[in-house]
Structure formats: C-alpha cells, structure tokens
PDB file of N, CA and C in Angstrom:
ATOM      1  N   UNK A   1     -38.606 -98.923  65.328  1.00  0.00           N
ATOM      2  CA  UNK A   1     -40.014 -99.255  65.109  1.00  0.00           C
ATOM      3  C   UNK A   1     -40.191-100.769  65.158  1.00  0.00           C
ATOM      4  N   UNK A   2     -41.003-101.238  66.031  1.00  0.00           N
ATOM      5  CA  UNK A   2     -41.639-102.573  65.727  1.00  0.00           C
ATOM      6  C   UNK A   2     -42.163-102.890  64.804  1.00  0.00           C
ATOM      7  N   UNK A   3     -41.726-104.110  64.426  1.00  0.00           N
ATOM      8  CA  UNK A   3     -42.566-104.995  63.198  1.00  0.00           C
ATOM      9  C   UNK A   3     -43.998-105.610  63.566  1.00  0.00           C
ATOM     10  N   UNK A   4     -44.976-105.181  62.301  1.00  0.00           N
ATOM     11  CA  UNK A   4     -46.202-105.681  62.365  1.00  0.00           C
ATOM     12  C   UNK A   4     -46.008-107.069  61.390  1.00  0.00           C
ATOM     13  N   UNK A   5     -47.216-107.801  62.197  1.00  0.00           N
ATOM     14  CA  UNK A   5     -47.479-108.836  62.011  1.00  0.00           C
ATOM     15  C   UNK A   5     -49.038-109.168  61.373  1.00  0.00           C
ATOM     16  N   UNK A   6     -49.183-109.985  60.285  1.00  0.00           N
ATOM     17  CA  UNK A   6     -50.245-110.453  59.771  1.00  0.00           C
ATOM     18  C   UNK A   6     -50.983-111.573  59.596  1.00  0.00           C
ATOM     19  N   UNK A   7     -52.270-111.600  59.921  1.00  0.00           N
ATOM     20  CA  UNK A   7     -52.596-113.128  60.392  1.00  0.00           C
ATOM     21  C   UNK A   7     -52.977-113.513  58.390  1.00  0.00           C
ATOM     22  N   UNK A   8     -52.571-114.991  58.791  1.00  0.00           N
ATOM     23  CA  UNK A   8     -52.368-115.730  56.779  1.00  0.00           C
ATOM     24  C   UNK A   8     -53.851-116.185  56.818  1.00  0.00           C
ATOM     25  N   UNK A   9     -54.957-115.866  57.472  1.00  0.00           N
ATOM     26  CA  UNK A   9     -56.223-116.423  57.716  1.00  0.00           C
ATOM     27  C   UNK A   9     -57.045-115.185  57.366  1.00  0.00           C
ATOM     28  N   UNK A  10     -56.855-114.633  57.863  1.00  0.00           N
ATOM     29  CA  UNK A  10     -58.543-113.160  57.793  1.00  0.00           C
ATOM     30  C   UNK A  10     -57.364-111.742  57.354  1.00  0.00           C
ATOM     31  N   UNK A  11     -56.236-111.576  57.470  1.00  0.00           N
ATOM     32  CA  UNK A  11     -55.134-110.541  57.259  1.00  0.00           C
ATOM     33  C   UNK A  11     -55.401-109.340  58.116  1.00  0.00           C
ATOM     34  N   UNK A  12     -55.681-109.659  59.315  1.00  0.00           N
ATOM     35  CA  UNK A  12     -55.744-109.062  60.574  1.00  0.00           C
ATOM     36  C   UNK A  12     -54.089-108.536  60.687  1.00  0.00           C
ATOM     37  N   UNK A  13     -53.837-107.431  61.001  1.00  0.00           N
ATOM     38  CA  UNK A  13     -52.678-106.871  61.195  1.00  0.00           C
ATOM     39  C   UNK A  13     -52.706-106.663  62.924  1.00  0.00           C
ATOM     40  N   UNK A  14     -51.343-107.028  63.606  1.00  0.00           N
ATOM     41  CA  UNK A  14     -51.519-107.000  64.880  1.00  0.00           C
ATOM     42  C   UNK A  14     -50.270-105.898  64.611  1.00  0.00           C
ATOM     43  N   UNK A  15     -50.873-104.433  64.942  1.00  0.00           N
ATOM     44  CA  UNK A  15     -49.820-103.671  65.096  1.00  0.00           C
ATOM     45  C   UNK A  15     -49.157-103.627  66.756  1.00  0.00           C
ATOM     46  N   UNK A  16     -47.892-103.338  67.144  1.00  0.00           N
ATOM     47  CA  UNK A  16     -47.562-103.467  68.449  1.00  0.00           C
ATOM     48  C   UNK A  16     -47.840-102.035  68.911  1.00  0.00           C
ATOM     49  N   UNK A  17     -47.851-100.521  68.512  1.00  0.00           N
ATOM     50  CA  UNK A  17     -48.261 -99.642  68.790  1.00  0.00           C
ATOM     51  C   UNK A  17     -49.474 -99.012  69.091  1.00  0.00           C
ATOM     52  N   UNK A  18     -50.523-100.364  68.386  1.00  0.00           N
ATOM     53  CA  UNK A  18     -52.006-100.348  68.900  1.00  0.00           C
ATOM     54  C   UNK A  18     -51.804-101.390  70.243  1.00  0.00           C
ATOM     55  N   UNK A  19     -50.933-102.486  70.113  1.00  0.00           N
ATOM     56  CA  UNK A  19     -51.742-103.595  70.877  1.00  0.00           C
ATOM     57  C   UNK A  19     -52.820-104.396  70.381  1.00  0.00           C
ATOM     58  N   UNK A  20     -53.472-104.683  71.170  1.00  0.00           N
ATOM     59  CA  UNK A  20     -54.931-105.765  70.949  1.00  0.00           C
ATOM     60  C   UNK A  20     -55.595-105.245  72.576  1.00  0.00           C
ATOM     61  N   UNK A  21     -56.171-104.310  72.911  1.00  0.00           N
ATOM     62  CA  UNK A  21     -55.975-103.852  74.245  1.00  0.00           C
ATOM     63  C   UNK A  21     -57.672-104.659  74.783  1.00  0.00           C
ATOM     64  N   UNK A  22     -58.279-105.085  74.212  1.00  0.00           N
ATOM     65  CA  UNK A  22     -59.576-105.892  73.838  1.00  0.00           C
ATOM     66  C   UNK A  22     -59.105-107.517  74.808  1.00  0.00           C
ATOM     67  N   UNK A  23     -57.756-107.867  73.999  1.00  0.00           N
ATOM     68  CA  UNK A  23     -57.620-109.339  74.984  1.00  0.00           C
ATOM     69  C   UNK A  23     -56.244-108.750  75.662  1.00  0.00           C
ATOM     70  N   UNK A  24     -56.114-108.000  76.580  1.00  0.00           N
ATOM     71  CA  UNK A  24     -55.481-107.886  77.340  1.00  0.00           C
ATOM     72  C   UNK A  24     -53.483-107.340  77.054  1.00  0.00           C
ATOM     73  N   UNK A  25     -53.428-107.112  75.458  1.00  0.00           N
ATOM     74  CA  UNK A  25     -52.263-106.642  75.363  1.00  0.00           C
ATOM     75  C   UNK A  25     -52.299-105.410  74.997  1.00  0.00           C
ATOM     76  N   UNK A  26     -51.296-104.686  75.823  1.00  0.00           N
ATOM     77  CA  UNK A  26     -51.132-102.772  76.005  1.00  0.00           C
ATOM     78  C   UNK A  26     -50.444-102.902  74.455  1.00  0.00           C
ATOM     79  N   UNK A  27     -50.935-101.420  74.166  1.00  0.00           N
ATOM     80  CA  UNK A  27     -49.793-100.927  72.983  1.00  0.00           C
ATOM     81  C   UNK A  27     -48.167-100.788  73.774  1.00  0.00           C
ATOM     82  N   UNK A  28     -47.897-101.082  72.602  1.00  0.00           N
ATOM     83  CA  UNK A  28     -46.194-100.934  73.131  1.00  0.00           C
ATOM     84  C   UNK A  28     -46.219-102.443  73.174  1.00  0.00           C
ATOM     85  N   UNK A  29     -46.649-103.324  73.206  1.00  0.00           N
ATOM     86  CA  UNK A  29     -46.167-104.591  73.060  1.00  0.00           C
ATOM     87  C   UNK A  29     -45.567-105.185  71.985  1.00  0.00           C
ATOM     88  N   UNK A  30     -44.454-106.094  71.899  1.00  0.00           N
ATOM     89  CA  UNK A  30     -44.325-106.240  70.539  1.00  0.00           C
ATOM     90  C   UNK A  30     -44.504-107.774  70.569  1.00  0.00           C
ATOM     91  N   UNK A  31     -44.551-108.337  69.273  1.00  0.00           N
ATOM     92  CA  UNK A  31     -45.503-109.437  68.873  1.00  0.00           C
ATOM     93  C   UNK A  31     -44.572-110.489  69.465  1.00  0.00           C
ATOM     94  N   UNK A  32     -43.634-110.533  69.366  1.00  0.00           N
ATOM     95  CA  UNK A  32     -42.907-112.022  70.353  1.00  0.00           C
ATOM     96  C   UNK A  32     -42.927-111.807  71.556  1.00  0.00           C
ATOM     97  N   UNK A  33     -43.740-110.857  72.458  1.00  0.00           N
ATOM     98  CA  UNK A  33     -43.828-111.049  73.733  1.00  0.00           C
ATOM     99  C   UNK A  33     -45.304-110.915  74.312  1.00  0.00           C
ATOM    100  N   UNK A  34     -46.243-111.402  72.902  1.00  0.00           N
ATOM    101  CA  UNK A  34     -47.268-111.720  73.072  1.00  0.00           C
ATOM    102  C   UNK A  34     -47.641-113.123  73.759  1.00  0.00           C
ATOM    103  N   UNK A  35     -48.178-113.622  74.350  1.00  0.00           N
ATOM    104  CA  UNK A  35     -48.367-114.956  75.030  1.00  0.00           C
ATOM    105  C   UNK A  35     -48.927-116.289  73.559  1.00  0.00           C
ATOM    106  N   UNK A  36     -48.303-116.794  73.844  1.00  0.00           N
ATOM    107  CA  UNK A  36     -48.437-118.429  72.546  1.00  0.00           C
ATOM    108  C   UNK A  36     -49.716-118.514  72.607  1.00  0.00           C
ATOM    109  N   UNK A  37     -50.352-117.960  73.781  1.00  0.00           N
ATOM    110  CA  UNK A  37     -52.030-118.421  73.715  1.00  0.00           C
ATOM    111  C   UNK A  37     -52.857-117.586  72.928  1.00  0.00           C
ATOM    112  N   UNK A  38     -51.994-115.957  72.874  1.00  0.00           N
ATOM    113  CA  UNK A  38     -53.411-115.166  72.395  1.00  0.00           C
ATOM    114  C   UNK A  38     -53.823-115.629  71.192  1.00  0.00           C
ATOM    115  N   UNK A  39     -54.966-115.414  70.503  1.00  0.00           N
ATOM    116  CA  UNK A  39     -55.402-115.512  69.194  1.00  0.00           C
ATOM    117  C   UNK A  39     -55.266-114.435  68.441  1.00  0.00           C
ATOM    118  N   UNK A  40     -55.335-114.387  66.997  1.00  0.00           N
ATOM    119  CA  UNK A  40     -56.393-113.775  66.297  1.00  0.00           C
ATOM    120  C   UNK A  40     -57.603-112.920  67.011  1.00  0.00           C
ATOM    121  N   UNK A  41     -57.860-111.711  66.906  1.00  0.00           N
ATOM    122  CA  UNK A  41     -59.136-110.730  67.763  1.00  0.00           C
ATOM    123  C   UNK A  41     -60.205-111.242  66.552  1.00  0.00           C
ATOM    124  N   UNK A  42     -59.534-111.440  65.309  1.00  0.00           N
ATOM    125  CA  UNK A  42     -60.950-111.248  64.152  1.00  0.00           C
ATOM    126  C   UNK A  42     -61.824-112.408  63.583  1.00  0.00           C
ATOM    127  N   UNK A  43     -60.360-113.461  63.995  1.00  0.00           N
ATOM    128  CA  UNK A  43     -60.724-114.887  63.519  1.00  0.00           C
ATOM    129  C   UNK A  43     -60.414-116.404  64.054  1.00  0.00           C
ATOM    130  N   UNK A  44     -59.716-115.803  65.591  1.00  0.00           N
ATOM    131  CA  UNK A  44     -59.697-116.712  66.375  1.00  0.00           C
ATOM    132  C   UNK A  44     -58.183-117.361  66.176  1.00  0.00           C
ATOM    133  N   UNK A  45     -57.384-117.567  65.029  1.00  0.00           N
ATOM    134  CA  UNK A  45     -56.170-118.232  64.741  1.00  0.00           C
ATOM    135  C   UNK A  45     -55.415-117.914  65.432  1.00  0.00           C
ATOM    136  N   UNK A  46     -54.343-119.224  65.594  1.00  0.00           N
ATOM    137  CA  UNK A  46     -53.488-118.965  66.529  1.00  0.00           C
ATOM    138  C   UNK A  46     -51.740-118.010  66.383  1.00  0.00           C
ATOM    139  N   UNK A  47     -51.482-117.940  67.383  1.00  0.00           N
ATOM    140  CA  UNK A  47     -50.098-116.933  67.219  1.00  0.00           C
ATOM    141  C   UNK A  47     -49.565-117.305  66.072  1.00  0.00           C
ATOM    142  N   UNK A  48     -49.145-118.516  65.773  1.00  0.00           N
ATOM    143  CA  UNK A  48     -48.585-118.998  64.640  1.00  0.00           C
ATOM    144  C   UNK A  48     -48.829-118.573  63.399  1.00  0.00           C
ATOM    145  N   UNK A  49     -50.016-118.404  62.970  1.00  0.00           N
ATOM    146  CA  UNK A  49     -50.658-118.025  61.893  1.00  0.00           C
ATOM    147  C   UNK A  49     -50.390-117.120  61.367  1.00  0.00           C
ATOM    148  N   UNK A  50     -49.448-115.797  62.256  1.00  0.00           N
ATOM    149  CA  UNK A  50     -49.070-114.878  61.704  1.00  0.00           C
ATOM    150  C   UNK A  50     -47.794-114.611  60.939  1.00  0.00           C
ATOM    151  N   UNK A  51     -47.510-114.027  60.258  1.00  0.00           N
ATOM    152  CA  UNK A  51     -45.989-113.313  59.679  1.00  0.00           C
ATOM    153  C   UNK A  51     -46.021-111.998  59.828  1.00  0.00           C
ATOM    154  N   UNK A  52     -44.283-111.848  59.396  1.00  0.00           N
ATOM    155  CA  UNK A  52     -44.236-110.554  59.472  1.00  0.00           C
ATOM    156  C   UNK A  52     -44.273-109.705  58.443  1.00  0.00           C
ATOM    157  N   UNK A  53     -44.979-108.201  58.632  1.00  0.00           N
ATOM    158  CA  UNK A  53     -45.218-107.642  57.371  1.00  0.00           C
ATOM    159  C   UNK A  53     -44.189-106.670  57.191  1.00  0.00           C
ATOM    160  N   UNK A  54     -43.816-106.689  55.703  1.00  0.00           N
ATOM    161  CA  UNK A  54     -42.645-106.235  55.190  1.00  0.00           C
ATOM    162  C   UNK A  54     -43.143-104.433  54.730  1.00  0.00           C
ATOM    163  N   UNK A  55     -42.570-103.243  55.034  1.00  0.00           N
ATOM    164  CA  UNK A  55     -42.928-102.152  55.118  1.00  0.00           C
ATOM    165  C   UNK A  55     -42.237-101.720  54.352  1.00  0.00           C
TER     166      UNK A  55
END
C-alpha cells in the first residue's frame, strides 16, 4: 500500500489510490512521482508542504 500524504496548510490528504485526477495525476500514482510543481488542489501549497501520514 502507498503512503498518504498531508498538506501542514488546509490537511488536504493526497491519497495515491485516488490521485488528484482534477490536475492531471491518475490514481495509482504515488506521491514522490508527483511533479515538484503540482500544488495543493484545496489550497494551492506547494509539494513540500506535505508529510507523510502515519496509519
């Protein structure tokens, strides 16, 4: 299972089994092979902003 990731700004969860299919990433993606550029869908922040969430 891929690790989800949480933005430290709005706590937007970028699951990799959803994707973000809105800016262009398929489910099945997982979050380090997301592009440095995408944002935040909810609040604009950048890749960085996120961690990983502990399950």
């Amino acid at each position: 299972m891929k690790r989800r990731y949480r933005c430290t700004i709005c706590t937007h969860i970028y699951d990799p089994a959803l994707g973000d299919p809105d800016s262009g990433i398929a489910p099945g993606t997982a979050f380090e092979d997301i592009p440095d550029t995408w944002m935040c869908p909810d609040c604009g922040a950048t890749k960085a902003d996120f961690e990983p969430v502990e399950d």
